[in-house]
C-alpha atoms as a PDB file:
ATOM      1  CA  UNK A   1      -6.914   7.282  26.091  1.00  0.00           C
ATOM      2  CA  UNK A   2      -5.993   4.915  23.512  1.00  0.00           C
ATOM      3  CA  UNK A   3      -5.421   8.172  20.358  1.00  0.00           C
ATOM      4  CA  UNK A   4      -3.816  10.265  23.222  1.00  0.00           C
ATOM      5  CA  UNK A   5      -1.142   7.489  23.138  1.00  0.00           C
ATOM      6  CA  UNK A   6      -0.260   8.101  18.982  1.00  0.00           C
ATOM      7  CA  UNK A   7      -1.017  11.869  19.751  1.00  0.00           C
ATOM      8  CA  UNK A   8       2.403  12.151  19.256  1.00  0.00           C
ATOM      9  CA  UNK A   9       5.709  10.920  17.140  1.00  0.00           C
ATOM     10  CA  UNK A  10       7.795   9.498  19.354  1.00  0.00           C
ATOM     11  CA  UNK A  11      10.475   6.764  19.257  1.00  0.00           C
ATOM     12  CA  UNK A  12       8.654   4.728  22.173  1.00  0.00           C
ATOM     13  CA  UNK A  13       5.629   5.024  19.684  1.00  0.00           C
ATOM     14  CA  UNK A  14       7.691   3.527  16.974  1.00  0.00           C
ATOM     15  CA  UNK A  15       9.385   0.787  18.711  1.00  0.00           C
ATOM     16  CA  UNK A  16       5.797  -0.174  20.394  1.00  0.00           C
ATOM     17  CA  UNK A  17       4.590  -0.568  16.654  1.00  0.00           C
ATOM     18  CA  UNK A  18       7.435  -2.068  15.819  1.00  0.00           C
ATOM     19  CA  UNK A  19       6.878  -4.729  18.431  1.00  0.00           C
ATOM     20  CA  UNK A  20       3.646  -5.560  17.724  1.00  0.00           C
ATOM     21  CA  UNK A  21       4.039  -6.051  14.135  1.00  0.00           C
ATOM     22  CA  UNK A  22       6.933  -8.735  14.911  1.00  0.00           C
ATOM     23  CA  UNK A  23       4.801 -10.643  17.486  1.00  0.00           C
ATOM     24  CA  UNK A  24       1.722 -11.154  15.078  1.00  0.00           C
ATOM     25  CA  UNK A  25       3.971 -11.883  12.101  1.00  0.00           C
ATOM     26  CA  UNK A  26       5.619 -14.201  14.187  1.00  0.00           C
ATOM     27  CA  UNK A  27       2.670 -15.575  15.619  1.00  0.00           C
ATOM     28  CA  UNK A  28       1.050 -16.119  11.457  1.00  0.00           C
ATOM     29  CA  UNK A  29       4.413 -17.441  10.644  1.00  0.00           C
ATOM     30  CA  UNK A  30       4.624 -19.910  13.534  1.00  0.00           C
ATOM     31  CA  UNK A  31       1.026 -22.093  12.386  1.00  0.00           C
ATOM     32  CA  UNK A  32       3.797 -23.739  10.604  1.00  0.00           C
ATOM     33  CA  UNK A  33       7.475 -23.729  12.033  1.00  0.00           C
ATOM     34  CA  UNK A  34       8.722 -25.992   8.921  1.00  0.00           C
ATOM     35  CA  UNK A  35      10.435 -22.914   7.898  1.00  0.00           C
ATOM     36  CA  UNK A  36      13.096 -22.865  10.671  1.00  0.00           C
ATOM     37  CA  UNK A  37      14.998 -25.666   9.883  1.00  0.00           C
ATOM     38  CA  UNK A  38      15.893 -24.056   6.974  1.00  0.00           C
ATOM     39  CA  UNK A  39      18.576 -21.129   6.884  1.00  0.00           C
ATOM     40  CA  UNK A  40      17.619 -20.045   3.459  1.00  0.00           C
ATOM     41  CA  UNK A  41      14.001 -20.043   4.991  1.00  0.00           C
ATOM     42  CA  UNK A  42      14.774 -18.004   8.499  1.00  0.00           C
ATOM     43  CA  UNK A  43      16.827 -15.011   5.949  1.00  0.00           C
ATOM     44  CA  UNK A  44      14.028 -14.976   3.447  1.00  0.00           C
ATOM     45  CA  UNK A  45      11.094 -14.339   6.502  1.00  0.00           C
ATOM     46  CA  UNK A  46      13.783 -11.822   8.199  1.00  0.00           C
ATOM     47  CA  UNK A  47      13.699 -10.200   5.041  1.00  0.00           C
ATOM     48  CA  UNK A  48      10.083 -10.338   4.228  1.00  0.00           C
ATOM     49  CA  UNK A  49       9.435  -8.408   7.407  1.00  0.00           C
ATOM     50  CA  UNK A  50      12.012  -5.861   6.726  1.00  0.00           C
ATOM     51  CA  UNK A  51      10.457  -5.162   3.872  1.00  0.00           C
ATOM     52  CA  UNK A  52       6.776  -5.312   5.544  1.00  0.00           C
ATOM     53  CA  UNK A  53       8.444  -2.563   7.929  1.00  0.00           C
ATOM     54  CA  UNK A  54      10.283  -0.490   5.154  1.00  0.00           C
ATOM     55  CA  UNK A  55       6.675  -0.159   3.580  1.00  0.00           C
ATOM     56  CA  UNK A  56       5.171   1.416   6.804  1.00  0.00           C
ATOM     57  CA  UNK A  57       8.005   3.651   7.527  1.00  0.00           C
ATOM     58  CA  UNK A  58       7.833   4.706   3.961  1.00  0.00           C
ATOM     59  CA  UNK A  59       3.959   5.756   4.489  1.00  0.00           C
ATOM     60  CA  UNK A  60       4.805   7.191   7.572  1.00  0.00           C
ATOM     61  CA  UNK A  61       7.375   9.480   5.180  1.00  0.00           C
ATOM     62  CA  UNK A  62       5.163  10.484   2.881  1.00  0.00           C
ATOM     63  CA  UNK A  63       2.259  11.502   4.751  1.00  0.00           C
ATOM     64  CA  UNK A  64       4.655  13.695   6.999  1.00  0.00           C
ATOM     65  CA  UNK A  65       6.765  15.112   4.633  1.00  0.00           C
ATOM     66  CA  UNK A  66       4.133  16.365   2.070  1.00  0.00           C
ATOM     67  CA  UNK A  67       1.997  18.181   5.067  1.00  0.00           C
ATOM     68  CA  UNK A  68      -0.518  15.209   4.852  1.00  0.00           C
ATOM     69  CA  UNK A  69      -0.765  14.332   9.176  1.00  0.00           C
ATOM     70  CA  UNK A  70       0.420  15.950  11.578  1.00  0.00           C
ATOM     71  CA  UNK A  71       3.402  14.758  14.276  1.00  0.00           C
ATOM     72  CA  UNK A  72       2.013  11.798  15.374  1.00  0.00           C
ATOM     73  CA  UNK A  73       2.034   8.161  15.195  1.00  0.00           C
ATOM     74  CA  UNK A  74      -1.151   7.577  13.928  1.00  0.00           C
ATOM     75  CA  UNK A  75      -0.451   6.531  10.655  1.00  0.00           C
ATOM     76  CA  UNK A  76       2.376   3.640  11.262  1.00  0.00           C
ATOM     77  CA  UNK A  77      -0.435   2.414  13.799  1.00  0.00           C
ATOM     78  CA  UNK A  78      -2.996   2.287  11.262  1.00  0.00           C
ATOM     79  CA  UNK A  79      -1.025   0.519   8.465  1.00  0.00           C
ATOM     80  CA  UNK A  80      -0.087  -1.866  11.124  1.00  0.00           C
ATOM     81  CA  UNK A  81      -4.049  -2.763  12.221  1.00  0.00           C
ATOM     82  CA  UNK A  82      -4.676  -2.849   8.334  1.00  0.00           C
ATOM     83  CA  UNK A  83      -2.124  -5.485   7.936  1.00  0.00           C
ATOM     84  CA  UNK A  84      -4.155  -7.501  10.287  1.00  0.00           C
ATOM     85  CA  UNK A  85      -7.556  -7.567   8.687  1.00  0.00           C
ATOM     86  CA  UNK A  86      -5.761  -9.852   6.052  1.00  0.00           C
ATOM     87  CA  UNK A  87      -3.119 -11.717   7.963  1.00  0.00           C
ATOM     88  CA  UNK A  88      -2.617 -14.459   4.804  1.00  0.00           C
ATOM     89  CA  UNK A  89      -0.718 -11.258   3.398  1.00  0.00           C
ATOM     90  CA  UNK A  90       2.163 -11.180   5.744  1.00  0.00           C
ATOM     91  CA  UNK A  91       3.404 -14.448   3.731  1.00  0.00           C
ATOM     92  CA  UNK A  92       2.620 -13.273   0.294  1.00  0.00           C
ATOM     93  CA  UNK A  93       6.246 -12.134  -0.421  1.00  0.00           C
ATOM     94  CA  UNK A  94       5.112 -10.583  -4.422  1.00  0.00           C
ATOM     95  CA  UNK A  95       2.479  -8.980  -2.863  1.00  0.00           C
ATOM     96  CA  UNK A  96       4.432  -7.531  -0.332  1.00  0.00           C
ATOM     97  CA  UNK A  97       7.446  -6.395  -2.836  1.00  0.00           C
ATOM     98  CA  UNK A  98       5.322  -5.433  -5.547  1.00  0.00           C
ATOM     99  CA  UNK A  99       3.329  -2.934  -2.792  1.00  0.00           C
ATOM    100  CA  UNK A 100       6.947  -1.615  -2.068  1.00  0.00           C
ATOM    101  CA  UNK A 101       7.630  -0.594  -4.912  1.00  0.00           C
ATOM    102  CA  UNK A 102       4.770   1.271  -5.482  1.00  0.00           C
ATOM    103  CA  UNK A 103       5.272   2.913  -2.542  1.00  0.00           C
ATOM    104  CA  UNK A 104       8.467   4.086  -3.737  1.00  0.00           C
ATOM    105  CA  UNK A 105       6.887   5.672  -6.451  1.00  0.00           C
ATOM    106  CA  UNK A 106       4.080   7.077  -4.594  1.00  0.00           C
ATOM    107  CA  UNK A 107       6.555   8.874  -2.463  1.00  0.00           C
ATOM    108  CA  UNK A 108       7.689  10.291  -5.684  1.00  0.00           C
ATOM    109  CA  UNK A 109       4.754  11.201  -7.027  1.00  0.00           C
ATOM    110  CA  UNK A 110       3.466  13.331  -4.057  1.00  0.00           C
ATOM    111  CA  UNK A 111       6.301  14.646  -3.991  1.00  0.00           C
ATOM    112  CA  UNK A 112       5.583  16.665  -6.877  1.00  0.00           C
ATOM    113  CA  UNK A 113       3.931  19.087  -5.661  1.00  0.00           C
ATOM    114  CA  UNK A 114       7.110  21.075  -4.880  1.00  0.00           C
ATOM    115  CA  UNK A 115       7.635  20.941  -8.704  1.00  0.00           C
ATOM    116  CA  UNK A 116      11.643  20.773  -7.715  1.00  0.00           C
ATOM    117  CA  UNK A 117      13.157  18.044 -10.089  1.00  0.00           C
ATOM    118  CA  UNK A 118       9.617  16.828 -11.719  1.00  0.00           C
ATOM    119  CA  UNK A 119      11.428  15.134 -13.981  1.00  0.00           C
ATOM    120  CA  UNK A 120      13.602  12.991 -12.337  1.00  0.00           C
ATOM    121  CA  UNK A 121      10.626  11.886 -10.173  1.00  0.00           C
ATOM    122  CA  UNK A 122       8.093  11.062 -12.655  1.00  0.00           C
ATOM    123  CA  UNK A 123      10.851   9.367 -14.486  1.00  0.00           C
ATOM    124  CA  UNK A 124      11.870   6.821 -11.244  1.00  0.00           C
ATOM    125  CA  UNK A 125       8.341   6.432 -10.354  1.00  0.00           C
ATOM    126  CA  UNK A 126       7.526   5.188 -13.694  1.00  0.00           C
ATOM    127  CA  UNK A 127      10.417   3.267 -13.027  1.00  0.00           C
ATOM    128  CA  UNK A 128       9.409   1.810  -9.523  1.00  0.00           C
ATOM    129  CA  UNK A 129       5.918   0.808 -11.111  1.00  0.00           C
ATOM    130  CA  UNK A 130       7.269  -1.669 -14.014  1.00  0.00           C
ATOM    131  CA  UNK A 131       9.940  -3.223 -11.413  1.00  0.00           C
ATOM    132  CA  UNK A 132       6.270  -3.863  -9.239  1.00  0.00           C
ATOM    133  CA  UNK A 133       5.226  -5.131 -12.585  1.00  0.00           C
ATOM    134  CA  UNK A 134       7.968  -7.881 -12.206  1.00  0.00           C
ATOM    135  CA  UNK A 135       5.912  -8.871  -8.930  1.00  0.00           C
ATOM    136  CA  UNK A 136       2.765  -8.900  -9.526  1.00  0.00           C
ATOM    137  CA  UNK A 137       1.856  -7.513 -13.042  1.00  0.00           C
ATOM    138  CA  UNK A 138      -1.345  -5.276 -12.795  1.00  0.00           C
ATOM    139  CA  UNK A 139       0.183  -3.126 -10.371  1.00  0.00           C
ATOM    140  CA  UNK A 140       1.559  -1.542 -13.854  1.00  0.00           C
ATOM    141  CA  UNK A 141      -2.089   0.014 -13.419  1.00  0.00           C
ATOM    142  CA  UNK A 142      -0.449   2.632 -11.305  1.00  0.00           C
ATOM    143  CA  UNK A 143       1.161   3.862 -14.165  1.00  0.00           C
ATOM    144  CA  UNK A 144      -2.568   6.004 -14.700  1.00  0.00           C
ATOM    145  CA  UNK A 145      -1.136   7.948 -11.292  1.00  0.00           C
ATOM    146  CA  UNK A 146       1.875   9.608 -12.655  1.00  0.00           C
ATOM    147  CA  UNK A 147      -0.349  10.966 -15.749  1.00  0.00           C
ATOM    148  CA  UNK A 148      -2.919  12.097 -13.072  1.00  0.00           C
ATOM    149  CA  UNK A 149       0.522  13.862 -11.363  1.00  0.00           C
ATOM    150  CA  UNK A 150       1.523  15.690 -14.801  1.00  0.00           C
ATOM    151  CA  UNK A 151      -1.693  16.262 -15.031  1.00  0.00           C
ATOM    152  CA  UNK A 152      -1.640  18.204 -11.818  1.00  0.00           C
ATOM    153  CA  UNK A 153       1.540  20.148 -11.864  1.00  0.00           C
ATOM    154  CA  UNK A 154       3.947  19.334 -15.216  1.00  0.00           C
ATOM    155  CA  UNK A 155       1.406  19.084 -17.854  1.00  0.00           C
ATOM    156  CA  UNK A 156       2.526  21.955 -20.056  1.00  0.00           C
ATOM    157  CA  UNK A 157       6.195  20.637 -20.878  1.00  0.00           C
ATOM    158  CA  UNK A 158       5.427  17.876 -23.455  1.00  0.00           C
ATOM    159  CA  UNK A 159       9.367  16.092 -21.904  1.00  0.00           C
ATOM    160  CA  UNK A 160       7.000  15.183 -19.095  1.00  0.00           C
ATOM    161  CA  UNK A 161       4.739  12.819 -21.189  1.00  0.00           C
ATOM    162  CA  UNK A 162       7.409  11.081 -22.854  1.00  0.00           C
ATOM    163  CA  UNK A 163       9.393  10.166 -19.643  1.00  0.00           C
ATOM    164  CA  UNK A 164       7.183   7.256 -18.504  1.00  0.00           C
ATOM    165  CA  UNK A 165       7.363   5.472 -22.154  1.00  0.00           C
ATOM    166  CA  UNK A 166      11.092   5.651 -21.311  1.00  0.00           C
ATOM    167  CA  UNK A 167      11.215   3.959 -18.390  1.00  0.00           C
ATOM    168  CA  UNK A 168       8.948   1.279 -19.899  1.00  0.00           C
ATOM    169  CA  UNK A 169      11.843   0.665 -22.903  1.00  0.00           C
ATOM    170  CA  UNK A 170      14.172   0.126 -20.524  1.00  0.00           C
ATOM    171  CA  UNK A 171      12.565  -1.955 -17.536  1.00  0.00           C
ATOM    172  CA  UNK A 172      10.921  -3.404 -21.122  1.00  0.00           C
ATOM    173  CA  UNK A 173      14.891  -4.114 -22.321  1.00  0.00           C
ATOM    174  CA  UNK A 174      15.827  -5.676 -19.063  1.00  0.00           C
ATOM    175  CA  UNK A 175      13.237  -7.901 -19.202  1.00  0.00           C
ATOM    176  CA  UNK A 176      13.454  -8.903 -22.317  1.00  0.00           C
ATOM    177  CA  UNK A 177      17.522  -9.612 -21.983  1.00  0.00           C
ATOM    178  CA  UNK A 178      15.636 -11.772 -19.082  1.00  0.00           C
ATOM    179  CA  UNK A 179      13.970 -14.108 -20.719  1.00  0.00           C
ATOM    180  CA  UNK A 180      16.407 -15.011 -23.934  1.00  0.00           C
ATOM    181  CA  UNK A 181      18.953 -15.310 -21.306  1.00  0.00           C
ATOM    182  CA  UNK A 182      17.158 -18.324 -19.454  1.00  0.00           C
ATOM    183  CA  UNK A 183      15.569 -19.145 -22.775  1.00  0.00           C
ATOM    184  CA  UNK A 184      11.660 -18.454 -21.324  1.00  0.00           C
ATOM    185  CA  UNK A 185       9.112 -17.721 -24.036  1.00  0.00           C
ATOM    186  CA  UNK A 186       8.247 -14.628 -24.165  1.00  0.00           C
ATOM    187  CA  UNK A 187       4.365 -15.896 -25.268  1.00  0.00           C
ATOM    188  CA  UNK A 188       4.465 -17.985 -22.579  1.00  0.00           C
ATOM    189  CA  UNK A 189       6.123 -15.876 -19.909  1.00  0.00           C
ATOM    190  CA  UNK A 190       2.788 -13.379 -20.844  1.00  0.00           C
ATOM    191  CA  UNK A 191       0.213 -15.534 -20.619  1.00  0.00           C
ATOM    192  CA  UNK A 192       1.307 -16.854 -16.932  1.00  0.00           C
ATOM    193  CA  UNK A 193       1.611 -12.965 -15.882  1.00  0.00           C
ATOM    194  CA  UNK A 194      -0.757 -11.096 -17.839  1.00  0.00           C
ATOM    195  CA  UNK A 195      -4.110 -12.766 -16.663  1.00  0.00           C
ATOM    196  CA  UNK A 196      -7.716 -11.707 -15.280  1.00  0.00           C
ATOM    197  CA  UNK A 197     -10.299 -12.847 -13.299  1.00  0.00           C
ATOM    198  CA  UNK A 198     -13.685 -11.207 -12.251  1.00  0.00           C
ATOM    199  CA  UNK A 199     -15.047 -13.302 -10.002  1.00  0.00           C
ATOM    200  CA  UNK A 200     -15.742 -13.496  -6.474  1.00  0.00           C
ATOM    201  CA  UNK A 201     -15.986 -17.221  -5.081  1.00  0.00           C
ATOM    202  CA  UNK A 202     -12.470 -17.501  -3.874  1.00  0.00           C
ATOM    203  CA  UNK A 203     -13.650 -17.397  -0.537  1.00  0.00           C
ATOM    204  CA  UNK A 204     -12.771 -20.889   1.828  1.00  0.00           C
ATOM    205  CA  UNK A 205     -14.370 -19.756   4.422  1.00  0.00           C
ATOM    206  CA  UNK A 206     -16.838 -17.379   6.204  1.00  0.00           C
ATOM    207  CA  UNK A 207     -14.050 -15.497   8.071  1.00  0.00           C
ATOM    208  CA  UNK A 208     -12.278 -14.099   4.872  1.00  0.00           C
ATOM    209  CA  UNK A 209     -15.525 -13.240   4.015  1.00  0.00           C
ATOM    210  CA  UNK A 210     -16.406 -11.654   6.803  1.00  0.00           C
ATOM    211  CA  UNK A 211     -12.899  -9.955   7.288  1.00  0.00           C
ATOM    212  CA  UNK A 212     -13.483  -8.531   3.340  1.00  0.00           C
ATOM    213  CA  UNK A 213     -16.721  -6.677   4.154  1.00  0.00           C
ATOM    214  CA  UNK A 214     -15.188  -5.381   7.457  1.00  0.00           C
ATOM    215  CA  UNK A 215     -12.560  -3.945   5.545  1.00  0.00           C
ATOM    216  CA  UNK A 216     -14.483  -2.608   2.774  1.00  0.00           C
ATOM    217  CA  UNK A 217     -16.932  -0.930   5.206  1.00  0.00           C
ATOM    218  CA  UNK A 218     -14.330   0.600   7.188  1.00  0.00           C
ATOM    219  CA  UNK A 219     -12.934   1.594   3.658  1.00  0.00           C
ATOM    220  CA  UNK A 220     -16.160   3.198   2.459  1.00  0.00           C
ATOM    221  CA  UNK A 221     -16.158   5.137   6.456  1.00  0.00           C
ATOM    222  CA  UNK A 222     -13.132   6.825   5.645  1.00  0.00           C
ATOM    223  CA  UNK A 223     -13.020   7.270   2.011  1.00  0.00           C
ATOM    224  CA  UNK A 224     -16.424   9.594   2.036  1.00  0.00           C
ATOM    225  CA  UNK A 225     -14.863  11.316   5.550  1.00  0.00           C
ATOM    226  CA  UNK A 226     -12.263  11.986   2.956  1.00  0.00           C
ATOM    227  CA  UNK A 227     -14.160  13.592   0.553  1.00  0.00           C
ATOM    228  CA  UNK A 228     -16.536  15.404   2.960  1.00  0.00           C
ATOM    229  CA  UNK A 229     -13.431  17.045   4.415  1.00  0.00           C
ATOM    230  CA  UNK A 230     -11.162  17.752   1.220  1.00  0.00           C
ATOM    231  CA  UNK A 231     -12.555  21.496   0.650  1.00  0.00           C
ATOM    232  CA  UNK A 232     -11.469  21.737   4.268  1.00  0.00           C
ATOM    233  CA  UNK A 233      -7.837  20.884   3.428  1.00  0.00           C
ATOM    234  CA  UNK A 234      -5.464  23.359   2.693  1.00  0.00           C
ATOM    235  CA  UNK A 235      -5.777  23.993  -1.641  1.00  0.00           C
ATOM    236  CA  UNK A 236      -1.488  23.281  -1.578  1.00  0.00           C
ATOM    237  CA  UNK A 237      -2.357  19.479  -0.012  1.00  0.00           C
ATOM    238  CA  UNK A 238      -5.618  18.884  -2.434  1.00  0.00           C
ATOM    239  CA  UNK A 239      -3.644  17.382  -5.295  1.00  0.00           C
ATOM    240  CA  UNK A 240      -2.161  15.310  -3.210  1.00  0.00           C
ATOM    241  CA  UNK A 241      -4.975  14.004  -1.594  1.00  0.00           C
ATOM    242  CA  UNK A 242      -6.710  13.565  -4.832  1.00  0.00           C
ATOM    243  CA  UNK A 243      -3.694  11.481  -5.859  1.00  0.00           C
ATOM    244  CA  UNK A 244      -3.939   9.159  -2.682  1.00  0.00           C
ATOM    245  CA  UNK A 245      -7.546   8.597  -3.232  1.00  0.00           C
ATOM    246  CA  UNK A 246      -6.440   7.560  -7.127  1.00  0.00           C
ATOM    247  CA  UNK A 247      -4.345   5.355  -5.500  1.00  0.00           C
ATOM    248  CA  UNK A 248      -6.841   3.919  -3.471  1.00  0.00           C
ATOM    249  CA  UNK A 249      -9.538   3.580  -6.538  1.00  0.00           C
ATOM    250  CA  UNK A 250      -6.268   2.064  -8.146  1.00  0.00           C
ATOM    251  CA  UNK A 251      -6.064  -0.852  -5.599  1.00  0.00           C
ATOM    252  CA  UNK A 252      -9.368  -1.902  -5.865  1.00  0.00           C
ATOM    253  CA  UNK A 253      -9.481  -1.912  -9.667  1.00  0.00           C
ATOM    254  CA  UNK A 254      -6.364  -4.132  -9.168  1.00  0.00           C
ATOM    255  CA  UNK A 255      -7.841  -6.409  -7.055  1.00  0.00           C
ATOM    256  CA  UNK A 256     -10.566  -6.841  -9.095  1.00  0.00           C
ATOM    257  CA  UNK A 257      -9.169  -7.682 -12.501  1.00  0.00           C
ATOM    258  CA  UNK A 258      -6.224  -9.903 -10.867  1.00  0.00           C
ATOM    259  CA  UNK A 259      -6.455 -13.467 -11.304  1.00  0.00           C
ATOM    260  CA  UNK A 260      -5.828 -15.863  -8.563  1.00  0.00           C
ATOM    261  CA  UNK A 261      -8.074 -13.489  -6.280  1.00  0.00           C
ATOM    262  CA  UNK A 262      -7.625 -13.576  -2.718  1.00  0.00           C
ATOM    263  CA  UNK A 263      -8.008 -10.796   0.060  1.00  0.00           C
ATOM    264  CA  UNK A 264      -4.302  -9.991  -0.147  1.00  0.00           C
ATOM    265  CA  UNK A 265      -4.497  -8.303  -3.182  1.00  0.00           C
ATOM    266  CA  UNK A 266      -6.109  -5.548  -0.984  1.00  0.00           C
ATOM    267  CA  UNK A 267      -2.728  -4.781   0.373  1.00  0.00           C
ATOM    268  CA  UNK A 268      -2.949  -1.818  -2.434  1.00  0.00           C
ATOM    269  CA  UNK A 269      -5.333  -0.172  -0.819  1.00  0.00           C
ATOM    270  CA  UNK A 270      -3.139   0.016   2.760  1.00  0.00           C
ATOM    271  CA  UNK A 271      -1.504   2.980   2.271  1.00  0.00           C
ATOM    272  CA  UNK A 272      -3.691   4.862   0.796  1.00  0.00           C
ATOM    273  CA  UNK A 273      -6.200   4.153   3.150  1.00  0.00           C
ATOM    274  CA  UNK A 274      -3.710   4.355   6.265  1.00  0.00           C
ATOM    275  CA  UNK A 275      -3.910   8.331   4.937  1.00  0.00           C
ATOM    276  CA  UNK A 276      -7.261   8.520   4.884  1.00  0.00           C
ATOM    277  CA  UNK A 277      -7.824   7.424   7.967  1.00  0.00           C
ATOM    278  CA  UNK A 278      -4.967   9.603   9.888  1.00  0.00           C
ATOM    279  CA  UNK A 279      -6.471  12.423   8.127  1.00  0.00           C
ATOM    280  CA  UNK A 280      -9.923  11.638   9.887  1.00  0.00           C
ATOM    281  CA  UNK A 281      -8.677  10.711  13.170  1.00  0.00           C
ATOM    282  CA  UNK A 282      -6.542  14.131  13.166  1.00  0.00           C
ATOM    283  CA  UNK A 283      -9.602  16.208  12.469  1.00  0.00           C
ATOM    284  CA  UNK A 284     -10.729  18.627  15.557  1.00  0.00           C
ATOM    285  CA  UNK A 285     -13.546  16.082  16.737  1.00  0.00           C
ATOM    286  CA  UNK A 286     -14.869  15.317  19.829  1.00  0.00           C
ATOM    287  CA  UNK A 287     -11.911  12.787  21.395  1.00  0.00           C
ATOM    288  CA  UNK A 288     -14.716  10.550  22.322  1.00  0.00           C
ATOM    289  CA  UNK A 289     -15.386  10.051  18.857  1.00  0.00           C
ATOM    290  CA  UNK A 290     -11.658   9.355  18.164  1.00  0.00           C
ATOM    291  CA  UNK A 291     -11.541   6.823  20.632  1.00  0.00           C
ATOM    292  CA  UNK A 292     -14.878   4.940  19.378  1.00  0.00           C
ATOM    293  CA  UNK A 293     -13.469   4.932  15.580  1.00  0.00           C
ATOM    294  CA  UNK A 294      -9.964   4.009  17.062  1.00  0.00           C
ATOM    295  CA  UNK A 295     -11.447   1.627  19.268  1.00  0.00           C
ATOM    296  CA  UNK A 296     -13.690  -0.286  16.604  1.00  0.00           C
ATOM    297  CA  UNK A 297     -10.732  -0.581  14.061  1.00  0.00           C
ATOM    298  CA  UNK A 298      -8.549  -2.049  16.593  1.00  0.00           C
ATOM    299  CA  UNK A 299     -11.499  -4.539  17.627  1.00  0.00           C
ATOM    300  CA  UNK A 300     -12.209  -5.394  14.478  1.00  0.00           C
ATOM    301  CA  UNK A 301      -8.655  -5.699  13.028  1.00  0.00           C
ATOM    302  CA  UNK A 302      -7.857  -8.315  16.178  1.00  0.00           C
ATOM    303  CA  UNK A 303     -10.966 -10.394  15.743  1.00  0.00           C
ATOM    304  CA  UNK A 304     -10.623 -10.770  11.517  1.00  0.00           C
ATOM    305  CA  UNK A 305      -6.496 -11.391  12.289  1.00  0.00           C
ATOM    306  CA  UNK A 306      -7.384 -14.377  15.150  1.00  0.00           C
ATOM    307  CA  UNK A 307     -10.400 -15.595  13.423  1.00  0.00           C
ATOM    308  CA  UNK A 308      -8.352 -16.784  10.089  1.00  0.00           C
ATOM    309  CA  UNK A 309      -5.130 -18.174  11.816  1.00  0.00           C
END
């Protein structure tokens, strides 16, 4: 009943999703109101959610438009239950603009594939990853992606290599005309950004714990239903899918070396995984079994979201 709903794309299906992400951002926001006697405060949440929204529509984009799901509304859905598991990240505005922008570049980098203007695109989604940079700085990680993209389709014209070490001198430029303009140190300004940490104690309580390990077992489900299934996939959509589990693998790795640790670093790993999953739920199955995977993530993405406010 419940994946016979998000069978299909349709506006209702949109504006339900929609809906639902407003009322449990609103309902994280709202633990503390301080925030709306402030104008300044109200504009910058209004746009935080835009932005929130902008990155599931994007997803939504990219997984139709490169042949990667089929019509239907499964994927918007899924980023939206994701977005629960971790609810602390609906506040975590560098998080949150950092993941656009990769996203922007992702939808780039799929993109590809047609081979129609490769240049242009591996260009502005080198681009898009050092402006993510500016947000949270080991998302430059994803820079390994559009390599793995020449890789795949452009490798033989050697233009193709250079254009990423472009893009890097001039986001590198900007930054730089940054920093001498409000006098920062550009020693300093790298040691607050560029730092590491490895461990895993960040935990304050045994829900984020617990919410972690949900995630990352729901991860692991549909990550190997991913690769049991790739040979199954058309060969045209392989590279791509290859590229969205990079960009999975990439997400974790980032999450792992970032300092200041915390479960919303896993917001990487959203769209990628959002994929994934509408790929599995979209395979011809029993619908029973559709409705028990669909059921469980929706279970488990309300009790982790409740269970840290």
């Amino acid at each position: 009943m419940i994946t016979s709903v998000f069978k299909k794309s349709t506006p209702l299906n949109l504006i339900l999703v929609v809906i639902l992400m407003l009322v449990f951002f609103l309902i994280y926001q709202f633990q503390d109101s301080a925030w709306t006697n402030s104008v300044v405060s109200i504009f910058k949440k209004v746009g935080l959610f835009v932005v929130l929204l902008g990155s599931v529509f994007i997803t939504n984009f990219v997984a139709k438009r490169n042949g990667l799901s089929k019509d239907s509304s499964y994927t918007i859905f899924f980023y939206f239950l994701f977005l629960l598991f971790f609810p602390s990240s609906l506040d975590n505005a560098n998080l949150i603009l950092s993941n656009f922008f990769i996203l922007l570049a992702l939808r780039r980098l799929i993109s590809l594939q047609s081979l129609k203007a490769s240049k242009e695109k591996i260009f502005d989604a080198s681009l898009w990853i050092f402006v993510a940079a500016f947000f949270h700085f080991w998302s430059i990680l994803y820079i390994v992606l559009v390599f793995v993209s020449i890789i795949f389709h452009v490798s033989r014209d050697y233009r193709n290599w250079v254009l990423p070490f472009i893009a890097l001198f001039s986001v590198a430029t900007i930054t730089l005309i940054f920093l001498i303009t409000f006098n920062i140190g550009i020693i300093e300004f790298a040691k607050a950004h560029v730092t590491t940490n490895f461990k895993l104690d960040y935990f304050t309580n045994n829900y984020q714990n617990g919410a972690f390990s949900i995630y990352l077992t729901i991860a692991l489900f549909f990550l190997i239903s991913m690769f049991a299934s790739l040979s199954s996939k058309p060969l045209l959509l392989h590279s791509s899918f290859k590229k969205i589990i990079t960009s999975f693998f990439i997400g974790i790795v980032i999450f792992v070396v970032s300092a200041n640790k915390s479960n919303d670093l896993l917001l990487f790993t959203f769209a990628p995984l959002t994929m994934m999953a509408t790929s599995h739920i979209e395979m011809k199955q029993l619908q029973l079994k559709q409705e028990i995977v669909l059921g469980v993530l929706i279970l488990c993405s309300l009790f982790t979201f409740f269970s840290q406010l």
